[in-house]
PDB file of N, CA and C in Angstrom:
ATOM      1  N   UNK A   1      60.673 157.928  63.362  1.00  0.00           N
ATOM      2  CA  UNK A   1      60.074 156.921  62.508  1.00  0.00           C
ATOM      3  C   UNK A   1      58.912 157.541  61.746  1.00  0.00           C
ATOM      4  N   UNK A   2      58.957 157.354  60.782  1.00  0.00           N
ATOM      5  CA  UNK A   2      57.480 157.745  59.725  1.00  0.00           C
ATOM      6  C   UNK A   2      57.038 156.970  59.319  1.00  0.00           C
ATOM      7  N   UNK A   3      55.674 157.090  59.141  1.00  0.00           N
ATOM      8  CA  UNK A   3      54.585 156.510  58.597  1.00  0.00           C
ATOM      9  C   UNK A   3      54.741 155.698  57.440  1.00  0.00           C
ATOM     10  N   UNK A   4      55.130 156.713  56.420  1.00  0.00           N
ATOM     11  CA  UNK A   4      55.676 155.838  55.164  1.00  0.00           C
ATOM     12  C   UNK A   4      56.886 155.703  54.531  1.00  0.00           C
ATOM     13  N   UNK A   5      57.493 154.564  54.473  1.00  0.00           N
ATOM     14  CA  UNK A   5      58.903 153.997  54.187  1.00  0.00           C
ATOM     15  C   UNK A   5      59.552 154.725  53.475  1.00  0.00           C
ATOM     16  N   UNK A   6      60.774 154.704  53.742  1.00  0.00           N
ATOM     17  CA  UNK A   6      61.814 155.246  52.615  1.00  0.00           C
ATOM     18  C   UNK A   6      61.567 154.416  50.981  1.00  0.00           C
ATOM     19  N   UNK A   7      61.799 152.854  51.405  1.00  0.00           N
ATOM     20  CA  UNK A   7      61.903 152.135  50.443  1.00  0.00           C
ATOM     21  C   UNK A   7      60.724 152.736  49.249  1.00  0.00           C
ATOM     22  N   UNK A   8      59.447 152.688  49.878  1.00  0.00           N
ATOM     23  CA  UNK A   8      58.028 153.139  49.092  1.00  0.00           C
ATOM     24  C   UNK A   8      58.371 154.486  48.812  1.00  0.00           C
ATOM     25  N   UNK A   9      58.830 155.688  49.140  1.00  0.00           N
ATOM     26  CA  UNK A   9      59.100 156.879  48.928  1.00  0.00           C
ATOM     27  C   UNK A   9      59.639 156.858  47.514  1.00  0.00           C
ATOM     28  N   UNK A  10      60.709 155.941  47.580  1.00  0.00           N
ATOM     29  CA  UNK A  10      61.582 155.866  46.999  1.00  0.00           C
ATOM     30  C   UNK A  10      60.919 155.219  45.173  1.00  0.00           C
ATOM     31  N   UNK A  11      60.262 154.254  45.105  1.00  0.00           N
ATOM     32  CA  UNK A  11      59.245 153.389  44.386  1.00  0.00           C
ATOM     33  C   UNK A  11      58.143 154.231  43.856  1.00  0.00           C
ATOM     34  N   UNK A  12      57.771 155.615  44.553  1.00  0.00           N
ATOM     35  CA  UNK A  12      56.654 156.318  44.148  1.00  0.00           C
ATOM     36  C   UNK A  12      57.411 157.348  43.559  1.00  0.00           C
ATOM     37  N   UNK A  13      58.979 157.885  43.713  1.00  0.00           N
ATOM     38  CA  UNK A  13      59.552 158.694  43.092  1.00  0.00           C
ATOM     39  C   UNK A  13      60.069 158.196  41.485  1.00  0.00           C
ATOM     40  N   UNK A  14      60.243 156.950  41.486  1.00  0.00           N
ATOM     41  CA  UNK A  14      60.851 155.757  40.696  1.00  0.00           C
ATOM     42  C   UNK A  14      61.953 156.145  39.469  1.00  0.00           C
ATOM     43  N   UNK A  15      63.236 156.597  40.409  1.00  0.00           N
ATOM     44  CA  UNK A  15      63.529 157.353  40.254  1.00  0.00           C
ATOM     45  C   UNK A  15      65.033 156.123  40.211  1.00  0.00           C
ATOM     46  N   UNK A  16      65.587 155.129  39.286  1.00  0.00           N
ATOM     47  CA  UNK A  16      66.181 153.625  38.973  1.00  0.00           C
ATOM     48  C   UNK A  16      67.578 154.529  40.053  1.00  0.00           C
ATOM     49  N   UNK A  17      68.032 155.439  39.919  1.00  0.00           N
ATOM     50  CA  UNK A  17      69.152 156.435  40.950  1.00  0.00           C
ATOM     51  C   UNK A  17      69.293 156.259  42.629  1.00  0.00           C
ATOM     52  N   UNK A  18      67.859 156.441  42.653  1.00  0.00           N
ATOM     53  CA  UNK A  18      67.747 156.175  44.175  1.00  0.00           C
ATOM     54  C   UNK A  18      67.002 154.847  44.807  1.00  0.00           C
ATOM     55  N   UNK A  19      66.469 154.060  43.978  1.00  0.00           N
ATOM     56  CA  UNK A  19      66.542 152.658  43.844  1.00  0.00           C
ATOM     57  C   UNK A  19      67.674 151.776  44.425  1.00  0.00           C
ATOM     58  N   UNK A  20      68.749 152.093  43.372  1.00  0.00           N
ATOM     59  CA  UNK A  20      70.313 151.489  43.442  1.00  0.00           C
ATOM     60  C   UNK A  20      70.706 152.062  44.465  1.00  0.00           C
ATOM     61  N   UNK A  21      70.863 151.113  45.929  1.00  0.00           N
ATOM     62  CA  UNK A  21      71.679 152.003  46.695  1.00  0.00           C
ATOM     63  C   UNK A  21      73.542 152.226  46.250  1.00  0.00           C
ATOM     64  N   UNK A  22      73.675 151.180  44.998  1.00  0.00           N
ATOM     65  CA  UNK A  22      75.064 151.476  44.761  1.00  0.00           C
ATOM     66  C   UNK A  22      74.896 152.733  43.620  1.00  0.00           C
ATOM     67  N   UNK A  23      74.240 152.792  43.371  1.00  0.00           N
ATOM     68  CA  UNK A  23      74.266 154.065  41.540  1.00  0.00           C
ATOM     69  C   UNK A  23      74.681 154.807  42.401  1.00  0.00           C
ATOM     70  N   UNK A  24      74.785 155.669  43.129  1.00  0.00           N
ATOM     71  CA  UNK A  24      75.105 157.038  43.802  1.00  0.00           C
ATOM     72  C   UNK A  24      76.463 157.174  44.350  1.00  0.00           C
ATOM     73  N   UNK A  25      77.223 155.948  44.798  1.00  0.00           N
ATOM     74  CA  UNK A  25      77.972 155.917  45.024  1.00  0.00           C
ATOM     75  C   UNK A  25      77.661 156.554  46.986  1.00  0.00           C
ATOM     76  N   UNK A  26      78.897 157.230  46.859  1.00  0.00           N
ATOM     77  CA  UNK A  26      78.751 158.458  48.453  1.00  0.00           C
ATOM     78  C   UNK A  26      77.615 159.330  48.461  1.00  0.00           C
ATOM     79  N   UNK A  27      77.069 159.321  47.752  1.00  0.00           N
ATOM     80  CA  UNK A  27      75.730 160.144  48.213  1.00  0.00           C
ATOM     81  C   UNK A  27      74.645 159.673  48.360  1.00  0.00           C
ATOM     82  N   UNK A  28      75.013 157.894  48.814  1.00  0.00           N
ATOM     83  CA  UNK A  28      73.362 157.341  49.004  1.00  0.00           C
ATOM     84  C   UNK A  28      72.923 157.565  49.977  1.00  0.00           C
ATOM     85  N   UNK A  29      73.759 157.770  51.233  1.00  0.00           N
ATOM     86  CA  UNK A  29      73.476 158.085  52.567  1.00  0.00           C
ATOM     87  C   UNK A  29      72.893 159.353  52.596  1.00  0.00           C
ATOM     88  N   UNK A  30      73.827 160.738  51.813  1.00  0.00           N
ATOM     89  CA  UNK A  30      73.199 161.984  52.164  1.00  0.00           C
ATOM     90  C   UNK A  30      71.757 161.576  51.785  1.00  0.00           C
ATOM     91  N   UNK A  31      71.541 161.367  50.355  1.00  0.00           N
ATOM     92  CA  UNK A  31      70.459 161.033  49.841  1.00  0.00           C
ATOM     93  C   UNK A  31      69.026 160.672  50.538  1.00  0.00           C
ATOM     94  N   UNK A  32      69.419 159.307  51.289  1.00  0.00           N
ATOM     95  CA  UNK A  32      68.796 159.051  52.048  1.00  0.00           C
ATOM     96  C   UNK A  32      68.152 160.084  53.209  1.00  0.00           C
ATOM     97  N   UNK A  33      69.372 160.472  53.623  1.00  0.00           N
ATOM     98  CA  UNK A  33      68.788 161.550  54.347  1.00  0.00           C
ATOM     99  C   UNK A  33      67.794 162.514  54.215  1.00  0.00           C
ATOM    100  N   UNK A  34      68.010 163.146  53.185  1.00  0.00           N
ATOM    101  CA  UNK A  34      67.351 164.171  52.219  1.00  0.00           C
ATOM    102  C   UNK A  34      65.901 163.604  52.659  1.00  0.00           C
ATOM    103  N   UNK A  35      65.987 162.263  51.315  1.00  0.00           N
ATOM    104  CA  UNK A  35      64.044 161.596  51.630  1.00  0.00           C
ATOM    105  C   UNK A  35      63.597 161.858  52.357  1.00  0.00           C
ATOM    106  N   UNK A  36      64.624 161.193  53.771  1.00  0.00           N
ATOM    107  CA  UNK A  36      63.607 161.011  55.127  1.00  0.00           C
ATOM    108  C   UNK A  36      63.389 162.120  55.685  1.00  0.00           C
ATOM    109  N   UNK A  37      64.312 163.298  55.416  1.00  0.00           N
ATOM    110  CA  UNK A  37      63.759 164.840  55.761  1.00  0.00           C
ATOM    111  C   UNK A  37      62.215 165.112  54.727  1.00  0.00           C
ATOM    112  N   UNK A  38      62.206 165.284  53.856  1.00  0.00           N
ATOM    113  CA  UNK A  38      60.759 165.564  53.081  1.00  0.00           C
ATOM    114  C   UNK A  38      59.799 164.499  53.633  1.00  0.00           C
ATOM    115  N   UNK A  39      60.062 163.260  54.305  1.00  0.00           N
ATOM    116  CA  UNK A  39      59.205 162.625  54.567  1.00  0.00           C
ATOM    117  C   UNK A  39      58.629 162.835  55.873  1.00  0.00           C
ATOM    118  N   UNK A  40      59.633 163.551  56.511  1.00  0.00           N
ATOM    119  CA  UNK A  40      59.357 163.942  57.697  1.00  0.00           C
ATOM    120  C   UNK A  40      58.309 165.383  57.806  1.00  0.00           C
ATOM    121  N   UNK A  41      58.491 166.241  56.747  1.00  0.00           N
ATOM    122  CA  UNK A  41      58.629 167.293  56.658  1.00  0.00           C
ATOM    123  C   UNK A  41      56.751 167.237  56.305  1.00  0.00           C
ATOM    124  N   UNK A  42      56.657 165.872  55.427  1.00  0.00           N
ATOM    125  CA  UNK A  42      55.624 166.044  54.867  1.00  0.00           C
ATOM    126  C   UNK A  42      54.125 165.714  55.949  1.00  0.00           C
ATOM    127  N   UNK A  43      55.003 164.560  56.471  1.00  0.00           N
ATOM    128  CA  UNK A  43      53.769 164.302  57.384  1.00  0.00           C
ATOM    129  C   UNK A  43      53.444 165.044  58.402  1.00  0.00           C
ATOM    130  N   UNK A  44      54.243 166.201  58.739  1.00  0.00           N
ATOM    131  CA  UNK A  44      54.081 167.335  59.761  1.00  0.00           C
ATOM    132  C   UNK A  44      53.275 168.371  59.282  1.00  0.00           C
ATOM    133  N   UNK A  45      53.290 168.843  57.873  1.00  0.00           N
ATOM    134  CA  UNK A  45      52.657 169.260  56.883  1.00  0.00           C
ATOM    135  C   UNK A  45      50.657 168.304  56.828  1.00  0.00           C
ATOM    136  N   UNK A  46      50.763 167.219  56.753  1.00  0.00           N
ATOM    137  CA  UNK A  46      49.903 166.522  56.773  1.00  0.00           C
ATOM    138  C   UNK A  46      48.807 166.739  58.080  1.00  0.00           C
ATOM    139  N   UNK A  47      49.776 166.123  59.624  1.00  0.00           N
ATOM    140  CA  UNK A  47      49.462 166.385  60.730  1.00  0.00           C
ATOM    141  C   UNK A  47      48.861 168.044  61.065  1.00  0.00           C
ATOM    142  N   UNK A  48      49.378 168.878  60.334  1.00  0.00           N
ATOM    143  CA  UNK A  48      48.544 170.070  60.631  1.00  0.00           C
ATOM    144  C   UNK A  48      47.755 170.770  60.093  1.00  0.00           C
ATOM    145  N   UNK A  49      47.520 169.902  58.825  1.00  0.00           N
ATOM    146  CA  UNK A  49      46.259 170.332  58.152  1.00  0.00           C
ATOM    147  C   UNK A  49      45.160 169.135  58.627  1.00  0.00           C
ATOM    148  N   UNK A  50      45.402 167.671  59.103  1.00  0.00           N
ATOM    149  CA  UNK A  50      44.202 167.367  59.641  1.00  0.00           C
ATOM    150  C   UNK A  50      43.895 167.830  61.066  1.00  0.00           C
ATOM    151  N   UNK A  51      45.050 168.675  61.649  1.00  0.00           N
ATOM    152  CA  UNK A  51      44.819 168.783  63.086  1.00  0.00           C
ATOM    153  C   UNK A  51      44.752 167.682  64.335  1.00  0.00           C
ATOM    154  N   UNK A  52      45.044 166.748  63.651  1.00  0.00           N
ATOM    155  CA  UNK A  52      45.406 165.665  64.417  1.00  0.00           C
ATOM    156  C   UNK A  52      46.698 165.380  64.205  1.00  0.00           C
ATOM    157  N   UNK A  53      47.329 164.607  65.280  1.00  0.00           N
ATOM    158  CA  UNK A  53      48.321 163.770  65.231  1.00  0.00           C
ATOM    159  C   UNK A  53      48.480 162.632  64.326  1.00  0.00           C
ATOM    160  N   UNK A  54      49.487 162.338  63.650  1.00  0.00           N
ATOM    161  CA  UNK A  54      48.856 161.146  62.768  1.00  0.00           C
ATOM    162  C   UNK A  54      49.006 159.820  63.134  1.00  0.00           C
ATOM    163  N   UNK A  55      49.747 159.852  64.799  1.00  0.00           N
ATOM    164  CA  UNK A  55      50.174 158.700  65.581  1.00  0.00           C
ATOM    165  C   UNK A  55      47.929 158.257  65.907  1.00  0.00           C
ATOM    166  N   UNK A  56      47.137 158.967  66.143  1.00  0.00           N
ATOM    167  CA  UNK A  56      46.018 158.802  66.408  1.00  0.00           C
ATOM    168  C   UNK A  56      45.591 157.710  64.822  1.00  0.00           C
ATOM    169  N   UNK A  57      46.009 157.442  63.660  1.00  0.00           N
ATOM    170  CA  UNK A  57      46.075 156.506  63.005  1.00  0.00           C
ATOM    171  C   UNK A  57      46.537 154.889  62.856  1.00  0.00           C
ATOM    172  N   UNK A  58      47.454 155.431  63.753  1.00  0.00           N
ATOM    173  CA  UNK A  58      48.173 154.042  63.857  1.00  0.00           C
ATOM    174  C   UNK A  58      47.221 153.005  64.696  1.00  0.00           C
ATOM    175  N   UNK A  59      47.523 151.324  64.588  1.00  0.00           N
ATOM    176  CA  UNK A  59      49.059 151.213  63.667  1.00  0.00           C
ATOM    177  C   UNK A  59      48.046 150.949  62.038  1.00  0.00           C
ATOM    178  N   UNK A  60      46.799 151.200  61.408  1.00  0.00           N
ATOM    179  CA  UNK A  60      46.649 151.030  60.901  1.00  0.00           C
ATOM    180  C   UNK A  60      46.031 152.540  59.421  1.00  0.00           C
ATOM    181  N   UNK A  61      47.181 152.964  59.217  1.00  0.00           N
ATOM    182  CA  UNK A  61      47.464 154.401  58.603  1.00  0.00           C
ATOM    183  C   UNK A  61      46.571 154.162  57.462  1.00  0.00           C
ATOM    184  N   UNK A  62      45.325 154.350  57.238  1.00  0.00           N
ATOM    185  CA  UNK A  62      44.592 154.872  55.920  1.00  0.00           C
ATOM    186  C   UNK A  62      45.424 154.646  54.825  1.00  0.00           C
ATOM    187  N   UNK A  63      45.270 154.604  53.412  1.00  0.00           N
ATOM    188  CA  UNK A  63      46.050 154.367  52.343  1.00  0.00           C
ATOM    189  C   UNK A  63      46.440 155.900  51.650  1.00  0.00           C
ATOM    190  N   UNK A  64      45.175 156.056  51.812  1.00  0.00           N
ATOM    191  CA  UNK A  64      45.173 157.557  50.873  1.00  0.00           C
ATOM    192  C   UNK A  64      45.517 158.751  51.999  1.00  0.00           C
ATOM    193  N   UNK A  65      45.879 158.305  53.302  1.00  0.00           N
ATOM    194  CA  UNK A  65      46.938 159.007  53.967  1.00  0.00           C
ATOM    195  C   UNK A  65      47.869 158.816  53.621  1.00  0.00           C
ATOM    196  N   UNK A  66      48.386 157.867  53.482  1.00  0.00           N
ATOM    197  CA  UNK A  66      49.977 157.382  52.917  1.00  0.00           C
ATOM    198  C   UNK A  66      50.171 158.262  51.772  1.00  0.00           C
ATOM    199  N   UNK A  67      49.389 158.239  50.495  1.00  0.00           N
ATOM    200  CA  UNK A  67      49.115 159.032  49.503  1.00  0.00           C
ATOM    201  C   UNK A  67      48.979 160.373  49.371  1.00  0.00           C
ATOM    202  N   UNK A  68      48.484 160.733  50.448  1.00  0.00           N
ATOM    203  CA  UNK A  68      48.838 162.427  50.781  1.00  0.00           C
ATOM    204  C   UNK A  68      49.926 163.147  51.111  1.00  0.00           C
ATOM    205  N   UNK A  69      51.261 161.992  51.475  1.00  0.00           N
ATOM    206  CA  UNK A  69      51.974 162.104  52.405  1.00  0.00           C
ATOM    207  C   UNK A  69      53.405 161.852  51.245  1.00  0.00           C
ATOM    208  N   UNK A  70      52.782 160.783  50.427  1.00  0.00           N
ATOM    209  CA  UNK A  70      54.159 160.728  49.687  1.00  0.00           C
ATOM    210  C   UNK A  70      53.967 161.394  48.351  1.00  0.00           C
ATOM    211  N   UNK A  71      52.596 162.008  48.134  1.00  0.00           N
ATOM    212  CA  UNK A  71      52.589 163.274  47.103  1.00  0.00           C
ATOM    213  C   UNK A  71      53.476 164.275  47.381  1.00  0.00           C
ATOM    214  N   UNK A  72      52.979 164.757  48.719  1.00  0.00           N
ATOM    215  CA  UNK A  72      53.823 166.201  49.362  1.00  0.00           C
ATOM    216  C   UNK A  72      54.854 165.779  49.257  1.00  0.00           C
ATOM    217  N   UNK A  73      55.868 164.372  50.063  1.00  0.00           N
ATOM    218  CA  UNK A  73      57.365 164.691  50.007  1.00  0.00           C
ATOM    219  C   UNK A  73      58.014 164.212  48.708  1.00  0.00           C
ATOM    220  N   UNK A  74      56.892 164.146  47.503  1.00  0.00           N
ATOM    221  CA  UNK A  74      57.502 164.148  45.972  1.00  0.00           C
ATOM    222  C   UNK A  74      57.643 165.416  45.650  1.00  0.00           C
ATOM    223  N   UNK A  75      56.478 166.542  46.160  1.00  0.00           N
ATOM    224  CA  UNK A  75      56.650 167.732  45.849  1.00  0.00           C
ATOM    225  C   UNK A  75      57.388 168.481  45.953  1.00  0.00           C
ATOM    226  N   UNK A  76      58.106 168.119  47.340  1.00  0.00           N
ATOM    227  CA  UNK A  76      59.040 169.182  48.208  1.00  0.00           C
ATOM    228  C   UNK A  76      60.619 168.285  47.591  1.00  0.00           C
ATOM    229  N   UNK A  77      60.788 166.845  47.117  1.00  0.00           N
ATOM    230  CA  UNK A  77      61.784 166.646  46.181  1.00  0.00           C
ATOM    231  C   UNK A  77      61.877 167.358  44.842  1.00  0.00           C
ATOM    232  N   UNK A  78      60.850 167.671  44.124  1.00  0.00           N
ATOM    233  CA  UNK A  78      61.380 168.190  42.881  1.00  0.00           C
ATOM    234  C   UNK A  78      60.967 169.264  42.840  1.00  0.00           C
ATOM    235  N   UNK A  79      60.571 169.942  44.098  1.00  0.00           N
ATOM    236  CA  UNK A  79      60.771 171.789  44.089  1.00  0.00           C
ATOM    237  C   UNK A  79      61.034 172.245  45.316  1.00  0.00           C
ATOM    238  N   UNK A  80      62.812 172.244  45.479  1.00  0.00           N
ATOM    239  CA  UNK A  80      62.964 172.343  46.291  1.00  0.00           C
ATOM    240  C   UNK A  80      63.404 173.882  46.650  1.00  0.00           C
ATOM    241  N   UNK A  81      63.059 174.681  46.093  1.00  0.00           N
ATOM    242  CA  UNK A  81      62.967 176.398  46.040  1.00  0.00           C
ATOM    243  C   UNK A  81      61.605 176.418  46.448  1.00  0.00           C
ATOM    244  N   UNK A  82      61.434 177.784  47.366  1.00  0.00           N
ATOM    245  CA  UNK A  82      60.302 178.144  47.770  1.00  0.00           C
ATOM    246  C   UNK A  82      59.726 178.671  46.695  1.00  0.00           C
ATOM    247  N   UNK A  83      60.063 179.051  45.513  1.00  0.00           N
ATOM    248  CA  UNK A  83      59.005 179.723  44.247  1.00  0.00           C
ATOM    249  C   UNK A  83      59.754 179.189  42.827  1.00  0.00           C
ATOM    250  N   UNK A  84      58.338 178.856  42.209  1.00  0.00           N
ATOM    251  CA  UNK A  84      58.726 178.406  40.867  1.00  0.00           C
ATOM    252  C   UNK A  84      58.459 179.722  39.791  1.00  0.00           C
ATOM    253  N   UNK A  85      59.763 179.826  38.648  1.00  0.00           N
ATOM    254  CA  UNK A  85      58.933 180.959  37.764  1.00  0.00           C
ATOM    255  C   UNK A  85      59.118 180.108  36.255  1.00  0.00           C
ATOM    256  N   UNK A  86      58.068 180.682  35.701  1.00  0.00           N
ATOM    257  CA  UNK A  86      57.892 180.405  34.144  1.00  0.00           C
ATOM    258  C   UNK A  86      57.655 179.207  34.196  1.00  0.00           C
ATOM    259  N   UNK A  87      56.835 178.578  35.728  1.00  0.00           N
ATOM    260  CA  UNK A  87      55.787 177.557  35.068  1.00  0.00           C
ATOM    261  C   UNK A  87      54.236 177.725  35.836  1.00  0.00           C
ATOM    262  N   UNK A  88      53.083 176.626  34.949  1.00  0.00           N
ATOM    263  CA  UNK A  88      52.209 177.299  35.185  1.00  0.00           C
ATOM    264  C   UNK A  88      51.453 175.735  36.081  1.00  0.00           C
ATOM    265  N   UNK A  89      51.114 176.030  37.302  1.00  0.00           N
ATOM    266  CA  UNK A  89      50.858 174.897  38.209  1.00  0.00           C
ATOM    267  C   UNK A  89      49.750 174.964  38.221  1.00  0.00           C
ATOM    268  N   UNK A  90      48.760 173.816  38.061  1.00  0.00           N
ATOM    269  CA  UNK A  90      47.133 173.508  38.601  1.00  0.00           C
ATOM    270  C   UNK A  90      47.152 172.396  39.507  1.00  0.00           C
ATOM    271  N   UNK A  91      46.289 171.762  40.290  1.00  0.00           N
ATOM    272  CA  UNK A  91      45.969 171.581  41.276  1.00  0.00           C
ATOM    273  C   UNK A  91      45.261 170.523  40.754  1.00  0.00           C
ATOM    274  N   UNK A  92      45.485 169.216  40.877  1.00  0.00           N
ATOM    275  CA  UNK A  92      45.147 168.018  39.561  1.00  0.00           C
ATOM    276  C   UNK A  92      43.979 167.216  40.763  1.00  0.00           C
ATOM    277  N   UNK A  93      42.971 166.521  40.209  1.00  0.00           N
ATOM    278  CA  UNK A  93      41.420 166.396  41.000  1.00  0.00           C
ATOM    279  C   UNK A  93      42.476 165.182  41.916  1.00  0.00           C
ATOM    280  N   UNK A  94      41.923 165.105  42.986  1.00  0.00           N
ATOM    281  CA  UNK A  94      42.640 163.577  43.878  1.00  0.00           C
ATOM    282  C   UNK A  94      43.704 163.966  44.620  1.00  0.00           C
ATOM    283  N   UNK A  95      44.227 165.231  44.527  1.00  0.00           N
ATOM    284  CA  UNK A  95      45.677 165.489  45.186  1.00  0.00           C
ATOM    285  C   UNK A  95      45.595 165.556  46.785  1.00  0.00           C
ATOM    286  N   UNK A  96      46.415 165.963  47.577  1.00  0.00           N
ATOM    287  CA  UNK A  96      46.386 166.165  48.695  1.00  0.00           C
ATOM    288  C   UNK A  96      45.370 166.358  49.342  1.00  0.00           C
ATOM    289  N   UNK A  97      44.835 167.702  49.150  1.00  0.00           N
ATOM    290  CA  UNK A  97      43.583 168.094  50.177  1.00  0.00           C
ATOM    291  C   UNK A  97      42.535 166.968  50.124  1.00  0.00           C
ATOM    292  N   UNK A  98      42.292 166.545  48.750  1.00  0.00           N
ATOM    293  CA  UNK A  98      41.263 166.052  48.527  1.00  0.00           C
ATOM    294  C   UNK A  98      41.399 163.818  49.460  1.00  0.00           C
ATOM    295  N   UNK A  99      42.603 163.788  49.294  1.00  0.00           N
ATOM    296  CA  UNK A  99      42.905 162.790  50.144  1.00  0.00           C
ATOM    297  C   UNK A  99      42.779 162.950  51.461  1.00  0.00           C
ATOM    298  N   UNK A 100      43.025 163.842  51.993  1.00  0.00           N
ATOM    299  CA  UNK A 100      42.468 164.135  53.852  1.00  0.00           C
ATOM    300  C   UNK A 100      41.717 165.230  54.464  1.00  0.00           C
ATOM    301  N   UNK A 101      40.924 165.516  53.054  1.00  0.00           N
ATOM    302  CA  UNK A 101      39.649 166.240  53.912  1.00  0.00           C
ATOM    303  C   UNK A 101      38.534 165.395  54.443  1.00  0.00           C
ATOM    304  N   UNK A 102      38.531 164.270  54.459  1.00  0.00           N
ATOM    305  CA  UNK A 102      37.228 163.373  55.428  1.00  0.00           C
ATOM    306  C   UNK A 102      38.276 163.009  56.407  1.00  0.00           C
ATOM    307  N   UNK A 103      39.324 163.587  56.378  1.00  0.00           N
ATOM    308  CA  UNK A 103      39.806 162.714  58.177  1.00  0.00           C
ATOM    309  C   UNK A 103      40.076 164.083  58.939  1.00  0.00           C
ATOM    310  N   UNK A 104      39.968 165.243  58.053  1.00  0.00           N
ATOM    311  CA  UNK A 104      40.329 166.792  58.744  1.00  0.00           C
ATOM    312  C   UNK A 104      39.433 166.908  60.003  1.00  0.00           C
ATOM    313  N   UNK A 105      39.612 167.727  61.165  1.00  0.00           N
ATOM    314  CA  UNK A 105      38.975 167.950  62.109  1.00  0.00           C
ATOM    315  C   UNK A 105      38.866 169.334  62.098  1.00  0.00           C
ATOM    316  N   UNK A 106      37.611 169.812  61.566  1.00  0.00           N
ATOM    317  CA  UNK A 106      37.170 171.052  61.602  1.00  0.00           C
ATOM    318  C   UNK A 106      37.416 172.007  62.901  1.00  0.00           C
ATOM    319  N   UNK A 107      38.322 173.047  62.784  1.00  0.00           N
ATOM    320  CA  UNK A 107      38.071 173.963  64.149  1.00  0.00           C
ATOM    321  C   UNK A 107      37.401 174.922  63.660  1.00  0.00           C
ATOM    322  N   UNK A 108      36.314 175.675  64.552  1.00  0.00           N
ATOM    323  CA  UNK A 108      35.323 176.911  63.582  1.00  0.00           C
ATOM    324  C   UNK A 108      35.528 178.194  64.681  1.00  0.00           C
ATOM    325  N   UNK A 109      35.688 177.387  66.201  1.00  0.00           N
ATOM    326  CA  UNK A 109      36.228 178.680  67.177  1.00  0.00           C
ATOM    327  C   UNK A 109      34.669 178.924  67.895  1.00  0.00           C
ATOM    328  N   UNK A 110      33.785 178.439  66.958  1.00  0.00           N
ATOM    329  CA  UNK A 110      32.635 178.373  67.701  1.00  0.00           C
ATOM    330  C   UNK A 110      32.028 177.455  69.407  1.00  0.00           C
ATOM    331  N   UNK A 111      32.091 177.581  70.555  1.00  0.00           N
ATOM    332  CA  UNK A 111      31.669 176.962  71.191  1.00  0.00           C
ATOM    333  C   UNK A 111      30.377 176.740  71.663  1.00  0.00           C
ATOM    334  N   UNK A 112      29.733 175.239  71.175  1.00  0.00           N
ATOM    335  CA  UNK A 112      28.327 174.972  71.686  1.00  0.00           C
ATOM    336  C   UNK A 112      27.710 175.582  73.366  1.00  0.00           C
ATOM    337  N   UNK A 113      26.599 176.136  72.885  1.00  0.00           N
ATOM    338  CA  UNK A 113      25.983 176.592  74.081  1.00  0.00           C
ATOM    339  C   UNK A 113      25.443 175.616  74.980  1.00  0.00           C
TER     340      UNK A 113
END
C-alpha cells in the first residue's frame, strides 16, 4: 500500500490515457502496474533521503510529502532510462529536496559526549 493513490498519481500526471481506464484497452492493468511500481519506487527513494520510515507519518502524511513523492514517480514515468542526452536539466526552486528537507533527520556520525 502507498501513501499516495494511484487515482492522484494518475491526476498529477494528467495524462486523459491513463485517466480512461477504457482508452488503453489491455494495457490498463500493465499500466497500472507500472504507476504503482514508480510509486513504490518513489517513496522508498523518499524514505531514504529523510531517513525515516514514512509509515512514522501516518495516518496523517504531510502534503508536501505527498508532493515529493508524486514529483519523483512523475520523474521516473517520463525518464525512464537511467541517462538523458541532448537535454539540458535544472533543478526548478520547490522540487523534491526542498519539500523534505524540514522533515530530513540529519545523521553527522558525530556522537554527543
Amino acid at each position: 500500500m502507498t501513501i499516495v493513490t494511484l487515482s492522484l498519481f494518475k491526476a498529477h500526471l494528467g495524462t486523459d490515457d491513463l485517466l480512461d481506464e477504457n482508452a488503453l484497452g489491455n494495457l490498463a492493468s500493465g499500466t497500472d502496474e507500472l504507476l504503482q511500481h514508480y510509486l513504490k519506487a518513489a517513496e522508498a527513494w523518499a524514505s531514504g533521503y529523510l531517513g525515516l520510515p514514512l509509515s512514522d507519518f501516518e495516518p496523517d502524511v504531510p502534503g508536501d510529502i505527498e508532493q515529493a513523492i508524486l514529483q519523483m514517480a512523475a520523474h521516473l514515468y517520463q525518464n525512464r532510462e537511467a541517462v538523458l542526452v541532448g537535454v539540458n536539466a535544472y533543478d526548478l526552486p520547490f522540487g523534491i529536496d526542498d519539500y523534505l528537507r524540514k522533515y530530513r533527520r540529519e545523521v553527522t556520525g558525530r556522537v554527543a559526549e
